[in-house]
C-alpha atoms as a PDB file:
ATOM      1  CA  UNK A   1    -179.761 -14.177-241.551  1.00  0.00           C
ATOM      2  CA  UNK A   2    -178.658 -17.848-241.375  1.00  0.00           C
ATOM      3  CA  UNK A   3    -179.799 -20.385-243.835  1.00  0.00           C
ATOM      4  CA  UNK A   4    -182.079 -22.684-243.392  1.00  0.00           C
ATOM      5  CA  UNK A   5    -180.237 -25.989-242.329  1.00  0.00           C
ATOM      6  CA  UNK A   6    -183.075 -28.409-242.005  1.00  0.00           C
ATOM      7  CA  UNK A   7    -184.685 -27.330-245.076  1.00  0.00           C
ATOM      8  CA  UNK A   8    -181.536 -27.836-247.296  1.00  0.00           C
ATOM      9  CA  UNK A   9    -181.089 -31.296-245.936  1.00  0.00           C
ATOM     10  CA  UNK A  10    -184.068 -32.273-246.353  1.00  0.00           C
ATOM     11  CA  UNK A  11    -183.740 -31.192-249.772  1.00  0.00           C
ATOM     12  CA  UNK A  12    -180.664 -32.864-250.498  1.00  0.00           C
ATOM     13  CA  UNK A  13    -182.206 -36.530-248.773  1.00  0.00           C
ATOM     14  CA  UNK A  14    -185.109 -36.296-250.962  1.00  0.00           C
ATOM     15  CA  UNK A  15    -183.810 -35.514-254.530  1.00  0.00           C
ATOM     16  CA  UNK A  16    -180.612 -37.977-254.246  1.00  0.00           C
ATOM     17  CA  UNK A  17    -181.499 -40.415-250.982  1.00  0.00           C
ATOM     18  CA  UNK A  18    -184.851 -41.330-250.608  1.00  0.00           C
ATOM     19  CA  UNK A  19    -183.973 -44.774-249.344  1.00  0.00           C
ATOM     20  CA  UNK A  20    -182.463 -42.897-246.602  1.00  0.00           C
ATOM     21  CA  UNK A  21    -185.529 -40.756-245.790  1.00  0.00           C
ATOM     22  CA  UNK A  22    -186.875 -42.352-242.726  1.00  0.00           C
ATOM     23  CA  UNK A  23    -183.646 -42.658-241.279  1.00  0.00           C
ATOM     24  CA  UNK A  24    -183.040 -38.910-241.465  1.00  0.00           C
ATOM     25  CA  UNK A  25    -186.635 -37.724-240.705  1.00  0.00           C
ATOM     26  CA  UNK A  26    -185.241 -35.676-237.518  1.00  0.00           C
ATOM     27  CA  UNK A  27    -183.447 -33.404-239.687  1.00  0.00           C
ATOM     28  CA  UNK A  28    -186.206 -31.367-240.842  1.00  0.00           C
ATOM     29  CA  UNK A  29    -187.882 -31.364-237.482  1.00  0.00           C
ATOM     30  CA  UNK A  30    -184.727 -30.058-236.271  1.00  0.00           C
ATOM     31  CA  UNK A  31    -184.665 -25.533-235.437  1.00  0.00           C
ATOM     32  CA  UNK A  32    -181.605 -25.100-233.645  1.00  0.00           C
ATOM     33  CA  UNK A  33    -178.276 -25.816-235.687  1.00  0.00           C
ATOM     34  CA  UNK A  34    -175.065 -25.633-234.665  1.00  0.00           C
ATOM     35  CA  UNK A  35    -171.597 -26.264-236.591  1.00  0.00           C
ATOM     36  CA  UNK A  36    -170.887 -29.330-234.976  1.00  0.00           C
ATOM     37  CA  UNK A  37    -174.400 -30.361-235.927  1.00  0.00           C
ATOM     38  CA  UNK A  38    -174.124 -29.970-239.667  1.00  0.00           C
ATOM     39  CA  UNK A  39    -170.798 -31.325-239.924  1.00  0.00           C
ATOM     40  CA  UNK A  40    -172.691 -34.764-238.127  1.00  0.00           C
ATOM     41  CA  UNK A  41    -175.041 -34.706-240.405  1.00  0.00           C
ATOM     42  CA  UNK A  42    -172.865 -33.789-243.241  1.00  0.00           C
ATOM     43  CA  UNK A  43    -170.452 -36.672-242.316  1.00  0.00           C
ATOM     44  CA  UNK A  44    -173.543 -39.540-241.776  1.00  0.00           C
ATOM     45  CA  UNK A  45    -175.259 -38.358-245.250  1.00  0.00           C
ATOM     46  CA  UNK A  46    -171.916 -38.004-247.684  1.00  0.00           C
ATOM     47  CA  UNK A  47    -169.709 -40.404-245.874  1.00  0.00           C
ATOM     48  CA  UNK A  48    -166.514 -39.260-244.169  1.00  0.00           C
ATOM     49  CA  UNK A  49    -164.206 -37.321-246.508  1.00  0.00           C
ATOM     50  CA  UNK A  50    -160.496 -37.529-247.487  1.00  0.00           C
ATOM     51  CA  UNK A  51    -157.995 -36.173-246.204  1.00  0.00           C
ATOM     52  CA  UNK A  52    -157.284 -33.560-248.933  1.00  0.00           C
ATOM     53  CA  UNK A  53    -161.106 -32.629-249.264  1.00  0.00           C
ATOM     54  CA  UNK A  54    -161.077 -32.409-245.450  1.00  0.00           C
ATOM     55  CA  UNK A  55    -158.128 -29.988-245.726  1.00  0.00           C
ATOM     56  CA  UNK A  56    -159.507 -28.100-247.991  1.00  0.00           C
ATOM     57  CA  UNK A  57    -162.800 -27.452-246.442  1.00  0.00           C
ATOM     58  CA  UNK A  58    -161.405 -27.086-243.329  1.00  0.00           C
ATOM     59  CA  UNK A  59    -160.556 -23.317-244.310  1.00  0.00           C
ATOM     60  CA  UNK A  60    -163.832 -22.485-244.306  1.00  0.00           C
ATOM     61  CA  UNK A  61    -165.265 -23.442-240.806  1.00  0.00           C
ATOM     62  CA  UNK A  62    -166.166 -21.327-238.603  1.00  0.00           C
ATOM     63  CA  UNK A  63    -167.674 -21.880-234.972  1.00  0.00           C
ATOM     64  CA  UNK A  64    -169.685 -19.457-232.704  1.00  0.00           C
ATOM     65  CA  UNK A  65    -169.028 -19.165-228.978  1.00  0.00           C
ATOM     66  CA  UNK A  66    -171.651 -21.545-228.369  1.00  0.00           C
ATOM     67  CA  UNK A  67    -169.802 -24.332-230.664  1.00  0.00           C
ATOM     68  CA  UNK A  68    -166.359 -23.448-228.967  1.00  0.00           C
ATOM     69  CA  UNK A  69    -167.500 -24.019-225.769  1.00  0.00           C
ATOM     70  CA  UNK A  70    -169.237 -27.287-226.483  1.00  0.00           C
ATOM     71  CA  UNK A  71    -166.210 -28.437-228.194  1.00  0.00           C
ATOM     72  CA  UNK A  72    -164.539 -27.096-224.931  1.00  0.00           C
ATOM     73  CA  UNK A  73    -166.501 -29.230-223.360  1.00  0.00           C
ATOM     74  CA  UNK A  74    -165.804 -32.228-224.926  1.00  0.00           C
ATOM     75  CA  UNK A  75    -162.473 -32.143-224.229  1.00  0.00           C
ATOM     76  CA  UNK A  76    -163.603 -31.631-220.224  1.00  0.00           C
ATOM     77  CA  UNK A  77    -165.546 -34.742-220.212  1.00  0.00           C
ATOM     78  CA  UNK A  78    -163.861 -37.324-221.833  1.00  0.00           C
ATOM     79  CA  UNK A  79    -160.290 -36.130-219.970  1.00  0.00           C
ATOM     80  CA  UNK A  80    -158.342 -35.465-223.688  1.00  0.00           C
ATOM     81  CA  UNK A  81    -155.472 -33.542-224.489  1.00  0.00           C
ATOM     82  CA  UNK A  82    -155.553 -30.627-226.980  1.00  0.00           C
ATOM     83  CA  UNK A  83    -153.856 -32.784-229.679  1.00  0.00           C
ATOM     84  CA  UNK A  84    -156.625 -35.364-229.696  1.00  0.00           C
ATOM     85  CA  UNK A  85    -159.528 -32.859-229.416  1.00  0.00           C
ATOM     86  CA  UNK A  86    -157.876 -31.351-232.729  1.00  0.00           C
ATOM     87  CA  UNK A  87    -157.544 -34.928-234.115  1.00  0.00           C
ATOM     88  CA  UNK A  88    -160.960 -35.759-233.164  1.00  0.00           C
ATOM     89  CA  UNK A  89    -162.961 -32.083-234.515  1.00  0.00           C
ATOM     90  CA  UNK A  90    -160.435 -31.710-237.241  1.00  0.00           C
ATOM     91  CA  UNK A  91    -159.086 -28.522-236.222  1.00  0.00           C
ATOM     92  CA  UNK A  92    -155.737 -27.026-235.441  1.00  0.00           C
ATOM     93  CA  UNK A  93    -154.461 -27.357-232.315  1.00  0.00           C
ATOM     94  CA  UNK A  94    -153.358 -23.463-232.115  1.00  0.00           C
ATOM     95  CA  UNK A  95    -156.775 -23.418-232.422  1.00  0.00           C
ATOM     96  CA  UNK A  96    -157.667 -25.312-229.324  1.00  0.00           C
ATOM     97  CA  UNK A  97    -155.152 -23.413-227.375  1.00  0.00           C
ATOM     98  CA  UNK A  98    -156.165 -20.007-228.091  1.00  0.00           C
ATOM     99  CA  UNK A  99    -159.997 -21.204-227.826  1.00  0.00           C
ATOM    100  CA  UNK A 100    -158.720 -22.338-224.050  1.00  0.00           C
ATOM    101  CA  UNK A 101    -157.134 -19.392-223.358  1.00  0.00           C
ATOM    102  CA  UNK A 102    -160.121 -17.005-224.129  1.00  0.00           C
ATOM    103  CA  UNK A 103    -162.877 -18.968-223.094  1.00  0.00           C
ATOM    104  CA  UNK A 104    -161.301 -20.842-220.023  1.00  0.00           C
ATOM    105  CA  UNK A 105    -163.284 -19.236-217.234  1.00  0.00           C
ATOM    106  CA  UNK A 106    -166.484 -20.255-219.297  1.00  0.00           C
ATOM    107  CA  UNK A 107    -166.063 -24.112-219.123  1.00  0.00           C
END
């Protein structure tokens, strides 16, 4: 059972950003989450973190096969190397590599 992403955002926006409530109004309409989604939203609502908050938190992602290959993807259509696809999603660039290697008859 995942949790309910739209709900807790919406949640969040109303009790401490209500001046930002029309802006975000798609969030609760949204069904469909992925990772890449809620670390958008996450980012445009709390502002882009440090670097050693960004560290730390980075531990604790964790992407589906559907968020790999869009990620994958990415990298396809805007012609980047695996160093600046890390950069860019803030992962490792073993990462990348070994995503490539499993998934690369899928993109």
């Amino acid at each position: 059972m995942k949790p309910d992403y739209g709900l807790i955002y919406s949640d969040i926006i109303r009790n401490k950003y209500q001046d930002k409530m029309k802006k975000y109004e798609f969030v609760s309409k949204k069904k469909k989450w992925s990772a890449l989604d809620i670390i958008k939203i996450n980012n445009m609502i709390f502002g882009t973190q440090d670097y050693a908050s960004q560290q730390k938190n980075r531990k604790h992602h964790s992407y589906s096969e559907s968020d790999i290959l869009e990620i994958l993807q990415y990298q396809k259509k805007h012609k980047i190397s695996n160093s600046h696809l890390a950069s860019h999603f803030h992962l490792s660039r073993n990462s990348v590599a070994k995503w490539k290697k499993i998934f690369y008859d899928s993109i």
